[in-house]
N, C-alpha and C. Protein backbone atom coordinates (compact mmCIF):
# COMPACT_ATOMS: atom_id res chain seq x y z
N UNK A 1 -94.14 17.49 75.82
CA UNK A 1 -92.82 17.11 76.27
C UNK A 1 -92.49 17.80 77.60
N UNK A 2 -93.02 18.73 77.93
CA UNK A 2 -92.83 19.73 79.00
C UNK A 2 -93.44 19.25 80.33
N UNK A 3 -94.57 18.41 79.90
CA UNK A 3 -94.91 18.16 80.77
C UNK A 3 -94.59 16.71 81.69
N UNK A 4 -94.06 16.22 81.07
CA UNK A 4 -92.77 14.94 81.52
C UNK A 4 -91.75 15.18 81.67
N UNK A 5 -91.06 16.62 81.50
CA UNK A 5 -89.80 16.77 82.29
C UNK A 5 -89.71 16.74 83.69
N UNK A 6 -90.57 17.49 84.47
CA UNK A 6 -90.57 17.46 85.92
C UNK A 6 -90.75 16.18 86.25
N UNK A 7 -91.59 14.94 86.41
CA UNK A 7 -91.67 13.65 86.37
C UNK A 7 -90.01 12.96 86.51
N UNK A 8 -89.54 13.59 85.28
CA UNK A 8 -88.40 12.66 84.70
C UNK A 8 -87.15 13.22 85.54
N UNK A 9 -87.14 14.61 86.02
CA UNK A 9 -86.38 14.96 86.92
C UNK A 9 -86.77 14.37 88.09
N UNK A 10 -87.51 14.39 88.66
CA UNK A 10 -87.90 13.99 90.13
C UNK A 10 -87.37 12.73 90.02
N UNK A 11 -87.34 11.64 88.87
CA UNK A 11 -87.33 10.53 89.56
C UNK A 11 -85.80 10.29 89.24
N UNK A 12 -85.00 11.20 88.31
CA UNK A 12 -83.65 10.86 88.53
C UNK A 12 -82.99 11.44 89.60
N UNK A 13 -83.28 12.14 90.04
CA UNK A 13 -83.03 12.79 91.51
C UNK A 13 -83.48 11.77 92.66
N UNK A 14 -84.33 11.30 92.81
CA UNK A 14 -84.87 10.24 93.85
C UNK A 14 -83.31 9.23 93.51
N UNK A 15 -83.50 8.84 92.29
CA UNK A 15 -82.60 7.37 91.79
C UNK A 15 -81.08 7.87 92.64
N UNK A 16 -80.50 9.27 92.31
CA UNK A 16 -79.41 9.91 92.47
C UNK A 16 -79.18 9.78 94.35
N UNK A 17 -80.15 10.26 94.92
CA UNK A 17 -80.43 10.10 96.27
C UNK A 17 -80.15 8.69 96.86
N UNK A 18 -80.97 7.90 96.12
CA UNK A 18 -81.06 6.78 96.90
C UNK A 18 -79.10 5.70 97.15
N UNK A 19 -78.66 6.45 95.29
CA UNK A 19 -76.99 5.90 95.38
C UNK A 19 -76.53 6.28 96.25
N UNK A 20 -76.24 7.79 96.30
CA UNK A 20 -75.57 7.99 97.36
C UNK A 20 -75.72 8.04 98.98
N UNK A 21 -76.78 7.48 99.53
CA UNK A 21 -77.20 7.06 100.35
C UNK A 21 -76.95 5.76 100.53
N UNK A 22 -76.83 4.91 100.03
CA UNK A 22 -76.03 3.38 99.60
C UNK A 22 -74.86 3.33 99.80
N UNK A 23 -74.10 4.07 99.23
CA UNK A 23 -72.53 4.64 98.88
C UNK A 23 -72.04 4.96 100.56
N UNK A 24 -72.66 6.01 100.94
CA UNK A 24 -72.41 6.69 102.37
C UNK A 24 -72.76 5.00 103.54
N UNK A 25 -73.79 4.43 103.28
CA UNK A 25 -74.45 3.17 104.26
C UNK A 25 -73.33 2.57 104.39
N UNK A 26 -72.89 1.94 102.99
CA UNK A 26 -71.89 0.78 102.90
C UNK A 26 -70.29 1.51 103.35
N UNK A 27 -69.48 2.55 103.07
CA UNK A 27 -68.56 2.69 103.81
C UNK A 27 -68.27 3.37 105.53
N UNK A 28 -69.83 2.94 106.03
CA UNK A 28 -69.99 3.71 107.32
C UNK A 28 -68.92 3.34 108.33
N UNK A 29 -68.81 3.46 109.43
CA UNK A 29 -68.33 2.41 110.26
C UNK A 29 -69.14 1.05 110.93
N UNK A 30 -70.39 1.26 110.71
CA UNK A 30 -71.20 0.00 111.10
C UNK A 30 -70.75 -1.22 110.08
N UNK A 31 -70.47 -1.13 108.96
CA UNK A 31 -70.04 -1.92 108.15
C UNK A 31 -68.87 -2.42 108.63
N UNK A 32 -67.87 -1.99 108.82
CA UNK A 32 -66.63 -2.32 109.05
C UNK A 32 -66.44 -2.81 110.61
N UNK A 33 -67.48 -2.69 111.25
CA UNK A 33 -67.53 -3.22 112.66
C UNK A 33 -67.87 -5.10 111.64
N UNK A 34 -68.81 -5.03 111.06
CA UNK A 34 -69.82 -6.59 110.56
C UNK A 34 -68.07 -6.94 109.95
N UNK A 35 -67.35 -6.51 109.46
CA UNK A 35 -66.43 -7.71 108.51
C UNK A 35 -66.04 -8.15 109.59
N UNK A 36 -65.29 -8.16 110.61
CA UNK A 36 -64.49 -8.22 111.65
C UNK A 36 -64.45 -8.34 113.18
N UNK A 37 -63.48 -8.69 113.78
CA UNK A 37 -63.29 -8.07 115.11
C UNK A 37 -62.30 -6.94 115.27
N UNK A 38 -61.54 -6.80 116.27
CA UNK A 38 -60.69 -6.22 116.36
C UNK A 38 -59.47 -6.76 116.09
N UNK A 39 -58.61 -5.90 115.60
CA UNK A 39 -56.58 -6.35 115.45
C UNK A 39 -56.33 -7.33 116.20
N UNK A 40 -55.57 -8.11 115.99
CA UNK A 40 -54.45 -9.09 117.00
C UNK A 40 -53.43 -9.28 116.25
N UNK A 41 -52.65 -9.80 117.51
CA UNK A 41 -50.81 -10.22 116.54
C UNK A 41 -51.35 -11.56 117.13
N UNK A 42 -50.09 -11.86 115.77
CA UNK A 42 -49.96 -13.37 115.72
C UNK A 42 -48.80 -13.86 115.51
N UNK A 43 -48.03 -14.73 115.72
CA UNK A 43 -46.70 -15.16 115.44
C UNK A 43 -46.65 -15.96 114.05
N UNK A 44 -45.83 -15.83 113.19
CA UNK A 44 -45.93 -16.03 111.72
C UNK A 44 -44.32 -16.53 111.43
N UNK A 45 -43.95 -17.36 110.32
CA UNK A 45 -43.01 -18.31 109.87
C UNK A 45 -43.17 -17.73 108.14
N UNK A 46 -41.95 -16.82 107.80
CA UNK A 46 -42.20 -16.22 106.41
C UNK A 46 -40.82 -16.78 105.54
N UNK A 47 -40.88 -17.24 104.59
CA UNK A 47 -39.74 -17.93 103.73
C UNK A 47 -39.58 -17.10 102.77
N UNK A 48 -38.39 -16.26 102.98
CA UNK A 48 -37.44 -16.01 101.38
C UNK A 48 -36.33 -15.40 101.28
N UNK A 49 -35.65 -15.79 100.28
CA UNK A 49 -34.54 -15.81 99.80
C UNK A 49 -32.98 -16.27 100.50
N UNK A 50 -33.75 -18.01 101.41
CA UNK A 50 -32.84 -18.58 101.61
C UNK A 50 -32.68 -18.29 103.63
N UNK A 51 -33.64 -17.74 103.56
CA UNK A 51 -34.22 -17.44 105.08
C UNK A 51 -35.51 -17.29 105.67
N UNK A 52 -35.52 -17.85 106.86
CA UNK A 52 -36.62 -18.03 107.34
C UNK A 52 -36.67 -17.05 108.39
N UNK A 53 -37.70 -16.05 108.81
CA UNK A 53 -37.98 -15.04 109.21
C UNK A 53 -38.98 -15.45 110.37
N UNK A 54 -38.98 -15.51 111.28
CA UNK A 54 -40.21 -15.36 112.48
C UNK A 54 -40.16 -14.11 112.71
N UNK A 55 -41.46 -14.05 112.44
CA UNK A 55 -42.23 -12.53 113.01
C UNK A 55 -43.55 -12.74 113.73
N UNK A 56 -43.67 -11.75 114.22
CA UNK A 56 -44.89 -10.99 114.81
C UNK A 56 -45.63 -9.98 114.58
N UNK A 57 -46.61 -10.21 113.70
CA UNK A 57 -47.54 -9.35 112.67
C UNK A 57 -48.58 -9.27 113.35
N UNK A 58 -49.18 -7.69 113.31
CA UNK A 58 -50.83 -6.93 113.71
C UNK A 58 -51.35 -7.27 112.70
N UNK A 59 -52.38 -8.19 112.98
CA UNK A 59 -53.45 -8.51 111.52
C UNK A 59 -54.83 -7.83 111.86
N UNK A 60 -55.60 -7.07 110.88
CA UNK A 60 -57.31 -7.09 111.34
C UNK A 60 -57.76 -7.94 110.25
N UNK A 61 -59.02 -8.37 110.67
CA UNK A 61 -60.01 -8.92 109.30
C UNK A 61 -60.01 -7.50 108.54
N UNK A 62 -60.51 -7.94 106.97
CA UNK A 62 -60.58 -6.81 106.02
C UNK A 62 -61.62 -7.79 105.07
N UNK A 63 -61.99 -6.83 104.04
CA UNK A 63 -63.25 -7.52 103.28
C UNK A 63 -62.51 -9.09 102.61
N UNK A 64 -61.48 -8.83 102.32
CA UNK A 64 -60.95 -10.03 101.40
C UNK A 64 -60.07 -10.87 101.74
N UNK A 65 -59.83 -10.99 103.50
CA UNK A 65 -59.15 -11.74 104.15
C UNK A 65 -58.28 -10.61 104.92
N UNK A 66 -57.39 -11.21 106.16
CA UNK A 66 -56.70 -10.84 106.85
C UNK A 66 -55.62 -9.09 106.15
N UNK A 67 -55.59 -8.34 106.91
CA UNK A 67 -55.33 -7.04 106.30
C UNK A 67 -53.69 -6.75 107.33
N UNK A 68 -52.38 -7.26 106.95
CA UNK A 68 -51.47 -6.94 108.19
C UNK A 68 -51.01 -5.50 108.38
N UNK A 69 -51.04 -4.98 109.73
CA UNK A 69 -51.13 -3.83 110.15
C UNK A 69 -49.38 -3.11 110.34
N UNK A 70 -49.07 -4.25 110.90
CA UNK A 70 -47.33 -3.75 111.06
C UNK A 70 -46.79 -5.48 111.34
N UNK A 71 -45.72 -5.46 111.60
CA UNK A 71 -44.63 -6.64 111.68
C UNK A 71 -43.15 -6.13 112.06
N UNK A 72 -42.96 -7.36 113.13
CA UNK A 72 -42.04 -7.33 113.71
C UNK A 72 -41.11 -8.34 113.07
N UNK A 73 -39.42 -8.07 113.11
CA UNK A 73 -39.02 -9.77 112.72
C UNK A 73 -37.96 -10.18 114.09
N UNK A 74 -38.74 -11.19 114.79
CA UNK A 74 -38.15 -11.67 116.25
C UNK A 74 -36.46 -12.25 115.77
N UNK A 75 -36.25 -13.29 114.67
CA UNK A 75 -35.38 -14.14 114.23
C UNK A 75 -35.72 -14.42 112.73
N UNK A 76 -34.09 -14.10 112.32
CA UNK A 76 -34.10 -14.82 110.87
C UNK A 76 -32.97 -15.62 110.87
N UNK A 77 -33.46 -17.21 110.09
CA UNK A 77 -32.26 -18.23 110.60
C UNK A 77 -32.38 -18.31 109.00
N UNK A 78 -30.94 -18.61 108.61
CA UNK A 78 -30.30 -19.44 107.51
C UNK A 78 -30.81 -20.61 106.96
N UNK A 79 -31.66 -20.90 106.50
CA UNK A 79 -32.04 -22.16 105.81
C UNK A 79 -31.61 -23.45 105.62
N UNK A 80 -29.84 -23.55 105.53
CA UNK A 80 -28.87 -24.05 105.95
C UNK A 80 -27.89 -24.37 106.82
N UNK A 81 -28.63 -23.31 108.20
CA UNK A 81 -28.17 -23.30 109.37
C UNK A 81 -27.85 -24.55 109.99
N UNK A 82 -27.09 -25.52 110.22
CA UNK A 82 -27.54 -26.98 111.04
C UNK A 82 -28.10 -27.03 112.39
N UNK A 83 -28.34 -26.04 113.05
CA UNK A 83 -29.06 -26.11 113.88
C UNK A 83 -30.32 -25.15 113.71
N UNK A 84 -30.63 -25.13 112.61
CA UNK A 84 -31.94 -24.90 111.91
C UNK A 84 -33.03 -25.34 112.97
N UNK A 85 -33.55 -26.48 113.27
CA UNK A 85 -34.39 -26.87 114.39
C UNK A 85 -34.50 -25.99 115.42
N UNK A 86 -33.70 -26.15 116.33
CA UNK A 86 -33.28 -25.75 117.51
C UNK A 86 -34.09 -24.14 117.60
N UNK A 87 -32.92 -23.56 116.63
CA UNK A 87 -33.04 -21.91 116.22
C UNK A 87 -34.71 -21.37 116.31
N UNK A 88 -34.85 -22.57 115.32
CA UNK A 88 -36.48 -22.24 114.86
C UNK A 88 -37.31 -22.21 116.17
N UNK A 89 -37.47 -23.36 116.90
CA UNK A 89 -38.27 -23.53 118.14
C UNK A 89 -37.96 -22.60 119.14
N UNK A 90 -36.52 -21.64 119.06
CA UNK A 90 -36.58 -20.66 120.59
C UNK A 90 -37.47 -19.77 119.88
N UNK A 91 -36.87 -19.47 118.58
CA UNK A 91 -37.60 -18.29 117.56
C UNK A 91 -39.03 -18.30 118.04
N UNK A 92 -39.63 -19.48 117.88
CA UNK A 92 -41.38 -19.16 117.98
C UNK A 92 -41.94 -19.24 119.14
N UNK A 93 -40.92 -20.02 120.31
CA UNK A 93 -40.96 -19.43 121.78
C UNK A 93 -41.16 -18.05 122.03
N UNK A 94 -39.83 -16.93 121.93
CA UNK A 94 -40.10 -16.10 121.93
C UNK A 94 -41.25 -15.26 121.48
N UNK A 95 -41.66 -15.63 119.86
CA UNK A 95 -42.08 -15.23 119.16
C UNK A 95 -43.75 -14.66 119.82
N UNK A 96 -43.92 -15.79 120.34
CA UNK A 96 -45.39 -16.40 121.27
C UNK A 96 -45.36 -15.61 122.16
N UNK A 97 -44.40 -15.64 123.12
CA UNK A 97 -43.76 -14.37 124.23
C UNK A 97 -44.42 -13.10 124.13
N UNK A 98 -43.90 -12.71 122.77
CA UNK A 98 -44.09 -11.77 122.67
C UNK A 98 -45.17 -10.98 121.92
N UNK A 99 -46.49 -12.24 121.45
CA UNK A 99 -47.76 -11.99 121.13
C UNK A 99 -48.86 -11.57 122.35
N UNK A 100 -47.94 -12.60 123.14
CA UNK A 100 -49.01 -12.28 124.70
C UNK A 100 -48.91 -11.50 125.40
N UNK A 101 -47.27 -10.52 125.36
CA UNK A 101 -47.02 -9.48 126.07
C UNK A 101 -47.61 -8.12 125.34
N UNK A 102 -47.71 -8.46 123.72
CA UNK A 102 -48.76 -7.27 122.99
C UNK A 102 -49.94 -7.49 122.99
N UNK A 103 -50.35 -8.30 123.50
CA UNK A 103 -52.50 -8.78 123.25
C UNK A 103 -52.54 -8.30 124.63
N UNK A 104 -51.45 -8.41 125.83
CA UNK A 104 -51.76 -7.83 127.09
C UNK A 104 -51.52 -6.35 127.20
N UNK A 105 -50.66 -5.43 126.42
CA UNK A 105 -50.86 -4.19 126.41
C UNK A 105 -51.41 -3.34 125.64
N UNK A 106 -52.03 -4.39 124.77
CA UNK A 106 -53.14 -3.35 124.08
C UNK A 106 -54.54 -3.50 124.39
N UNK A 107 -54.69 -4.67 124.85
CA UNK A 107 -55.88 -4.96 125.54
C UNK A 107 -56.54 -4.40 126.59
């Protein structure tokens, strides 16, 4: 029996090695360069509770889809507003405005 312990250690130690060497690979930063590119904002249309919200959200890719970083809210119109239309279209004017004036200063 003695003489299959060393054997049996070595190779759970190899096995032990090789995880955490896996473990360390996969949360490197080379990994997280492959899911993705870099951050961008984007102008976004969010519905609730009887209002409609335009914002401007920092998104990065992330393993399981889009990951938002921060958010702005440009305009929130009333749902029932009658000039609901109108409101909405300066809203995402601006909104746009002000994606290109942050993709140009962080860029």
């Amino acid at each position: 029996m003695r003489l299959l312990t060393l054997p049996v250690t070595l190779i759970v130690l190899a096995v032990l090695v090789y995880l955490l060497f896996a473990v360390v690979r996969r949360s490197g930063p080379a990994s997280r360069r492959s899911v993705g590119g870099p951050p961008r904002w984007e102008a976004d249309t969010v519905m609730e509770n009887g209002w409609t919200l335009i914002v401007v959200r920092k998104v990065a890719p992330g393993r399981n889809g889009p990951v938002e970083l921060t958010r702005q809210t440009v305009r929130a119109i009333a749902d029932d507003d009658p000039d609901w239309d109108e409101r909405y279209r300066e809203g995402m004017l601006e909104a746009r405005n002000r994606v290109s004036t942050l993709e140009i200063e962080s860029g």
